[in-house]
C-alpha atoms as a PDB file:
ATOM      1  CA  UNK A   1      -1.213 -48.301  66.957  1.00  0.00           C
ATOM      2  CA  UNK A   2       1.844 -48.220  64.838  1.00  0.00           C
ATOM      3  CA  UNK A   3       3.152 -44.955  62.973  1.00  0.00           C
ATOM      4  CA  UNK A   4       4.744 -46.963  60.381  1.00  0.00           C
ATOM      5  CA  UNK A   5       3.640 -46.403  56.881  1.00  0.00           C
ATOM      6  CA  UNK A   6       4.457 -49.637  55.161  1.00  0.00           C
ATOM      7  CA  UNK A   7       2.671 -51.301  58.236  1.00  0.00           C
ATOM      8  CA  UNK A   8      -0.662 -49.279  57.928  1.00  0.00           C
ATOM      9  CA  UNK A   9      -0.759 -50.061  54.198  1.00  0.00           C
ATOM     10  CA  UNK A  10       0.493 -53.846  54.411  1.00  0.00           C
ATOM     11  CA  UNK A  11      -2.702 -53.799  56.851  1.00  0.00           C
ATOM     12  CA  UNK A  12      -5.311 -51.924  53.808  1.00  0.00           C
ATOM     13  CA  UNK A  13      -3.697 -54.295  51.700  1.00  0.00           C
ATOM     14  CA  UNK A  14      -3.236 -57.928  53.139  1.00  0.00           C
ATOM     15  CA  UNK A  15      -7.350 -57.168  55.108  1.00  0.00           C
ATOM     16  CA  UNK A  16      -9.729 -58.244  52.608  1.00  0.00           C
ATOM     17  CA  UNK A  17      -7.388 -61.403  51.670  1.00  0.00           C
ATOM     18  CA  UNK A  18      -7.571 -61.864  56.008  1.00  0.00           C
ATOM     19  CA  UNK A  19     -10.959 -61.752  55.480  1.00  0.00           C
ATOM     20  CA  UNK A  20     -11.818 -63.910  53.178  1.00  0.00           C
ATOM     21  CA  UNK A  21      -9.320 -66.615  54.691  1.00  0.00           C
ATOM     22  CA  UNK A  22     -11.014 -66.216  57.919  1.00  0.00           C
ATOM     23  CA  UNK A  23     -14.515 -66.656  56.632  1.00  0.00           C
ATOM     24  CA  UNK A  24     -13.448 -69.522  54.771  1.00  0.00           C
ATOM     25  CA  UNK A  25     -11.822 -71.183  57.946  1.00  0.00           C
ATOM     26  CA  UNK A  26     -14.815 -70.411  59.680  1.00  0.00           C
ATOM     27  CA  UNK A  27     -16.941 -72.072  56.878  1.00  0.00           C
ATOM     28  CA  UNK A  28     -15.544 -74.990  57.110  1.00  0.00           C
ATOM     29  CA  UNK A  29     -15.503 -75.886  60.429  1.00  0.00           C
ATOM     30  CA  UNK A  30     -19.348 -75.334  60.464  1.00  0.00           C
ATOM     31  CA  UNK A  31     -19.109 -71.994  62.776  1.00  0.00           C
ATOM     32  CA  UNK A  32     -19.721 -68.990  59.878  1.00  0.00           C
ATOM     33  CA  UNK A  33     -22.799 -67.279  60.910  1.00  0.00           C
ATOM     34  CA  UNK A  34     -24.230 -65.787  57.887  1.00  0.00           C
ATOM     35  CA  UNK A  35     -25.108 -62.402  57.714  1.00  0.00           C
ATOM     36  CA  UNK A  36     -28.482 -61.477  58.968  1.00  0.00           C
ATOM     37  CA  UNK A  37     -29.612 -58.324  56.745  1.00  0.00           C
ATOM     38  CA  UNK A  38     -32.981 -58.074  58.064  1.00  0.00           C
ATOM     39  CA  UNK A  39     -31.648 -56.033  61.074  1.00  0.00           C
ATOM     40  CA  UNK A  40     -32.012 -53.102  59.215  1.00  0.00           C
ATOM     41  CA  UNK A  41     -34.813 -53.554  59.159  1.00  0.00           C
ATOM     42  CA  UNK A  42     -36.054 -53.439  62.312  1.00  0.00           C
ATOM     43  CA  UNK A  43     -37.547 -50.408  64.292  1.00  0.00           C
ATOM     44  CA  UNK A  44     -34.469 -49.602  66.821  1.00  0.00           C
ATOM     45  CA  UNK A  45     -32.555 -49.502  64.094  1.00  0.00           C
ATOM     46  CA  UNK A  46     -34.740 -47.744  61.756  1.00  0.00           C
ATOM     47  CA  UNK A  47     -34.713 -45.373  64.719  1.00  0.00           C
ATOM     48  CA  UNK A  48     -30.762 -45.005  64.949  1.00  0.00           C
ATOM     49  CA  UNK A  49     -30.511 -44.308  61.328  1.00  0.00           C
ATOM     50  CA  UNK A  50     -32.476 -41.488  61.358  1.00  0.00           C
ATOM     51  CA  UNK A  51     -31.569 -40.396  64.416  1.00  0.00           C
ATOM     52  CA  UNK A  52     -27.740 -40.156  62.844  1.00  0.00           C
ATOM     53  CA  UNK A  53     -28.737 -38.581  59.455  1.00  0.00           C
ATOM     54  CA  UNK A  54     -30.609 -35.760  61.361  1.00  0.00           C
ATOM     55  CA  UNK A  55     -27.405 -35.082  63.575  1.00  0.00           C
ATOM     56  CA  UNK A  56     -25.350 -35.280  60.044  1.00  0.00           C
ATOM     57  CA  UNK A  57     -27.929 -32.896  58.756  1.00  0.00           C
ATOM     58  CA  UNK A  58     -27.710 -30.143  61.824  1.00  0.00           C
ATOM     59  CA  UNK A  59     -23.769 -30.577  61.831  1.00  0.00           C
ATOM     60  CA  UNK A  60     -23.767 -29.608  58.142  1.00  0.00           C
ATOM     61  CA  UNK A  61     -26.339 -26.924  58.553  1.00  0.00           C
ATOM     62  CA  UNK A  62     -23.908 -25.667  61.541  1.00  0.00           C
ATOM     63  CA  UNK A  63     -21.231 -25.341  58.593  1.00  0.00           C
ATOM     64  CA  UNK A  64     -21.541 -24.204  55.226  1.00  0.00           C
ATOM     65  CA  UNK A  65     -23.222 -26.818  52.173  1.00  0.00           C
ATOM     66  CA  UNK A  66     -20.564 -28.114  50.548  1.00  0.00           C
ATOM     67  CA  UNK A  67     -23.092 -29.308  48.224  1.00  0.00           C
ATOM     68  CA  UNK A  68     -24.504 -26.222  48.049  1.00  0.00           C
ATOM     69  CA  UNK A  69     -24.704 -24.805  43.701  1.00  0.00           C
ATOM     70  CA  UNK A  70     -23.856 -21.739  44.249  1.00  0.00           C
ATOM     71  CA  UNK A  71     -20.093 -22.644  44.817  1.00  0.00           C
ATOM     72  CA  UNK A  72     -17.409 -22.420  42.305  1.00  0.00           C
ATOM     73  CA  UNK A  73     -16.555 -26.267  41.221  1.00  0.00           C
ATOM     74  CA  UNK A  74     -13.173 -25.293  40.566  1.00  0.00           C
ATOM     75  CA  UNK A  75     -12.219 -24.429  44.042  1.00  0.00           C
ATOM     76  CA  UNK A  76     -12.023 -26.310  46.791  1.00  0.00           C
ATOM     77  CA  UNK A  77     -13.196 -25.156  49.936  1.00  0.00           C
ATOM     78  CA  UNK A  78     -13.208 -25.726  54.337  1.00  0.00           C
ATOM     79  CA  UNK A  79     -16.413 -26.249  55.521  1.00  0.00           C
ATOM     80  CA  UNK A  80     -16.334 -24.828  58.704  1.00  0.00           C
ATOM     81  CA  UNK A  81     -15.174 -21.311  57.513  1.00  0.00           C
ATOM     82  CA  UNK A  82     -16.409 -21.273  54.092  1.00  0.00           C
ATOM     83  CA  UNK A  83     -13.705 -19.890  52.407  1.00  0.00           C
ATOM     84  CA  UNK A  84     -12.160 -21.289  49.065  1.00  0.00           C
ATOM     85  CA  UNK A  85      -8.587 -22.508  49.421  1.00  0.00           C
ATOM     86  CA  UNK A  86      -5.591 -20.392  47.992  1.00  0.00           C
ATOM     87  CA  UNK A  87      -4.580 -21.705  44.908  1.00  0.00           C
ATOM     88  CA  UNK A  88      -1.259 -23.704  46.449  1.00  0.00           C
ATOM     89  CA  UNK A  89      -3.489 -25.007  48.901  1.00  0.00           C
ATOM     90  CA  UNK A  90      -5.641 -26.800  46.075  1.00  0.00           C
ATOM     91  CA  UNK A  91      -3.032 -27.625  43.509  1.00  0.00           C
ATOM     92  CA  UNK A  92      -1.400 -29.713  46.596  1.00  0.00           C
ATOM     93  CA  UNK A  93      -4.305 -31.125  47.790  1.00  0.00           C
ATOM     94  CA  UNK A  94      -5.442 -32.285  44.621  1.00  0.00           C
ATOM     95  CA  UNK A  95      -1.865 -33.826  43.226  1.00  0.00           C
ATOM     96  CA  UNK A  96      -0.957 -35.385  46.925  1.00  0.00           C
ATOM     97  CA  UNK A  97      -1.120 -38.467  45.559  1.00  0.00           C
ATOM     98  CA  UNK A  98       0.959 -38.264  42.749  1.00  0.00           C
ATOM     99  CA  UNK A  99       3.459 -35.637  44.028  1.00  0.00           C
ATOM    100  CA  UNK A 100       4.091 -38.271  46.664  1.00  0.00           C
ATOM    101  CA  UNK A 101       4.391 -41.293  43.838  1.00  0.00           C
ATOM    102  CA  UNK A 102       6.415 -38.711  41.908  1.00  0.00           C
ATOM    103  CA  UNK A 103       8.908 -38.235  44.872  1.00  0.00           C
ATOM    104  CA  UNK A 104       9.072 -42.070  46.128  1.00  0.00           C
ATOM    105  CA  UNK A 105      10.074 -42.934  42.381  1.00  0.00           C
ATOM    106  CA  UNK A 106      13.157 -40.264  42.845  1.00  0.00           C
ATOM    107  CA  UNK A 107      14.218 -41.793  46.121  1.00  0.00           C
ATOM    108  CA  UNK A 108      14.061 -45.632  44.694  1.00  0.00           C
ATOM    109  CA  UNK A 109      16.174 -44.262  41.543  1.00  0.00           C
ATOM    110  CA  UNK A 110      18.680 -42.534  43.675  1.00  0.00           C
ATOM    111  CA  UNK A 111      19.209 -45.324  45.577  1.00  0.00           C
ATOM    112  CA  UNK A 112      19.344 -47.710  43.316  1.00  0.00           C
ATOM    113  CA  UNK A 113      22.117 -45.219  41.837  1.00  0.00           C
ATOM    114  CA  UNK A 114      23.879 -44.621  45.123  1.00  0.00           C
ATOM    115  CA  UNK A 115      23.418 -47.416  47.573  1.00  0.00           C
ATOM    116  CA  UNK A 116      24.840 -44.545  50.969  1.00  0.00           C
ATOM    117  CA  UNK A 117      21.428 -42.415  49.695  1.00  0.00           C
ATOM    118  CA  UNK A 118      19.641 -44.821  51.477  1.00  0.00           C
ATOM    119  CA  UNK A 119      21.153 -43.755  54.947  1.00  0.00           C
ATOM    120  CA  UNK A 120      21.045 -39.849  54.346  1.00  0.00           C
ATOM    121  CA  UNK A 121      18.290 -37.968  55.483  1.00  0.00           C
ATOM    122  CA  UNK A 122      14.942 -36.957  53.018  1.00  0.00           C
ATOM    123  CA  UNK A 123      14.474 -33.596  52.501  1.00  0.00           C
ATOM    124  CA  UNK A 124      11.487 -32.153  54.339  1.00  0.00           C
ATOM    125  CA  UNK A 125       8.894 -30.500  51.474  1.00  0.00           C
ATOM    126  CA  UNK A 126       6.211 -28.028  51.608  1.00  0.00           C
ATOM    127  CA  UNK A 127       2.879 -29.090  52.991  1.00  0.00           C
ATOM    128  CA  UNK A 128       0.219 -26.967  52.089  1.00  0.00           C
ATOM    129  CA  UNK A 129      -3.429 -27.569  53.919  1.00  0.00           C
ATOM    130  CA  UNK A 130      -6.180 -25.338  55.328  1.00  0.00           C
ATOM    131  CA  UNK A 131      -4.469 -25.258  58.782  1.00  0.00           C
ATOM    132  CA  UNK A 132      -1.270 -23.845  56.758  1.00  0.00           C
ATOM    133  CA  UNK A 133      -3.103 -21.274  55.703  1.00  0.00           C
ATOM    134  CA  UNK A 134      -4.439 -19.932  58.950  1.00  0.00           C
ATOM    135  CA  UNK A 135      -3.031 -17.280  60.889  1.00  0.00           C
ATOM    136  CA  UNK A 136      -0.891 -18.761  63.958  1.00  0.00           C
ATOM    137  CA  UNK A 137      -2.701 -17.856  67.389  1.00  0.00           C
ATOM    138  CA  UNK A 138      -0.298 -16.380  69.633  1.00  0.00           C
ATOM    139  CA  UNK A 139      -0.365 -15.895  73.644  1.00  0.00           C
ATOM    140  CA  UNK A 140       1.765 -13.969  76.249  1.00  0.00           C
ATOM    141  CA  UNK A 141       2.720 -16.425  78.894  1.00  0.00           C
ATOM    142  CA  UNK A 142       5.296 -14.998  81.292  1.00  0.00           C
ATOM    143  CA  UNK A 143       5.892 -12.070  79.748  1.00  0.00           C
ATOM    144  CA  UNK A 144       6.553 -13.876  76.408  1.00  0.00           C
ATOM    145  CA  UNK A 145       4.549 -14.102  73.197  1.00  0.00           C
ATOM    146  CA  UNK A 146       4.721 -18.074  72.692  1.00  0.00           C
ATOM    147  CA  UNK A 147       2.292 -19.644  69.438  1.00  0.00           C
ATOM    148  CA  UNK A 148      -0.209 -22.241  70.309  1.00  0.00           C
ATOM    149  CA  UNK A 149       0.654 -24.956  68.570  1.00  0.00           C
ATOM    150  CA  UNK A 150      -1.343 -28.753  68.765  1.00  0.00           C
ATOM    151  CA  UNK A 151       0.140 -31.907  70.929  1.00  0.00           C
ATOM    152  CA  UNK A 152      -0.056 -34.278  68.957  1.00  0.00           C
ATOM    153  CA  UNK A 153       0.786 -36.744  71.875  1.00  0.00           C
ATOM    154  CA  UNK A 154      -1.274 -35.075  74.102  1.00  0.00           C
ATOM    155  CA  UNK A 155      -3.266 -37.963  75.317  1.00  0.00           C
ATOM    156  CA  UNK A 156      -0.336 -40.214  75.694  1.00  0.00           C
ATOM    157  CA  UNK A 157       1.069 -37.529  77.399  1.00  0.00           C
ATOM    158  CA  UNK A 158      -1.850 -37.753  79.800  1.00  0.00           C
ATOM    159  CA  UNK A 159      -2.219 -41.707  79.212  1.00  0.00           C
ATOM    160  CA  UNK A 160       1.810 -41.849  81.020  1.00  0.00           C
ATOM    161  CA  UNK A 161       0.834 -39.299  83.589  1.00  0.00           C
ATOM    162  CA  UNK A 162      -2.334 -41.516  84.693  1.00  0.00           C
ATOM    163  CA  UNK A 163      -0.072 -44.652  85.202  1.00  0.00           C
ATOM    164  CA  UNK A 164       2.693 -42.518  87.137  1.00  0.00           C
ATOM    165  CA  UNK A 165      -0.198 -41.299  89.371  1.00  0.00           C
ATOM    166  CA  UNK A 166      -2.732 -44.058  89.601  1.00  0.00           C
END
């Protein structure tokens, strides 16, 4: 429930040495329960698996394939509209990663080079994604044409209003 960065990925880092600490502990003071794989095995189970690849299988049929050979492999594409993204829209979805490593490297060097960088603000770049690319829905809401745009705090919003109001 944290928005920090470094925390999320100190978390993906640090979990699988956790892990293994925890089963160890566990081990040795005689409580580890090992695994029982023969769950899967049984009928409710059996029964749930399906039951989830056949709703996986109806969700994708309500969409298009993306497995489908008839697409271009060089493009990438949304599955719920089926069209291919533009061509700034793939070139940043495919080099996120590195553009990201690219500009973390730059902000280490200049501050390493001028220790009052740290303080100053990062410039805000480009983000290109299929929701970029869509047209903006707009509404006229007392007499004024206002664009819909998502909460993204909605449900704390509504989470805060629930406590205020019991």
């Amino acid at each position: 429930m944290t928005n920090s960065v470094a925390a999320r990925q100190r978390w993906a880092i640090n979990h699988s040495a956790r892990a293994r600490l925890i089963s160890h502990v566990l081990k040795t003071a005689g409580i580890a329960k090992n695994q029982d794989i023969t769950s899967e095995l049984k009928s409710s189970r059996i029964r749930k698996s399906h039951q989830q690849v056949e709703k996986f299988t109806r969700t994708l049929q309500q969409y298009m394939n993306p497995f489908d050979n008839s697409l271009d492999a060089d493009k990438l594409y949304n599955i719920t509209t089926g069209e291919a993204a533009a061509q700034n829209t793939t070139d940043f979805l495919l080099n996120v990663e590195s553009r990201g490593e690219t500009l973390r490297d730059n902000f280490i060097t200049e501050v390493i080079e001028r220790h009052a960088r740290f303080q100053e603000p990062i410039k805000k770049n480009p983000v290109f994604t299929f929701s970029t690319v869509k047209e903006k829905k707009k509404v006229v809401l007392g007499g004024k044409v206002q664009e819909l745009r998502l909460q993204r705090d909605l449900f704390g919003r509504l989470l805060a209003l629930s406590l205020e109001k019991k």
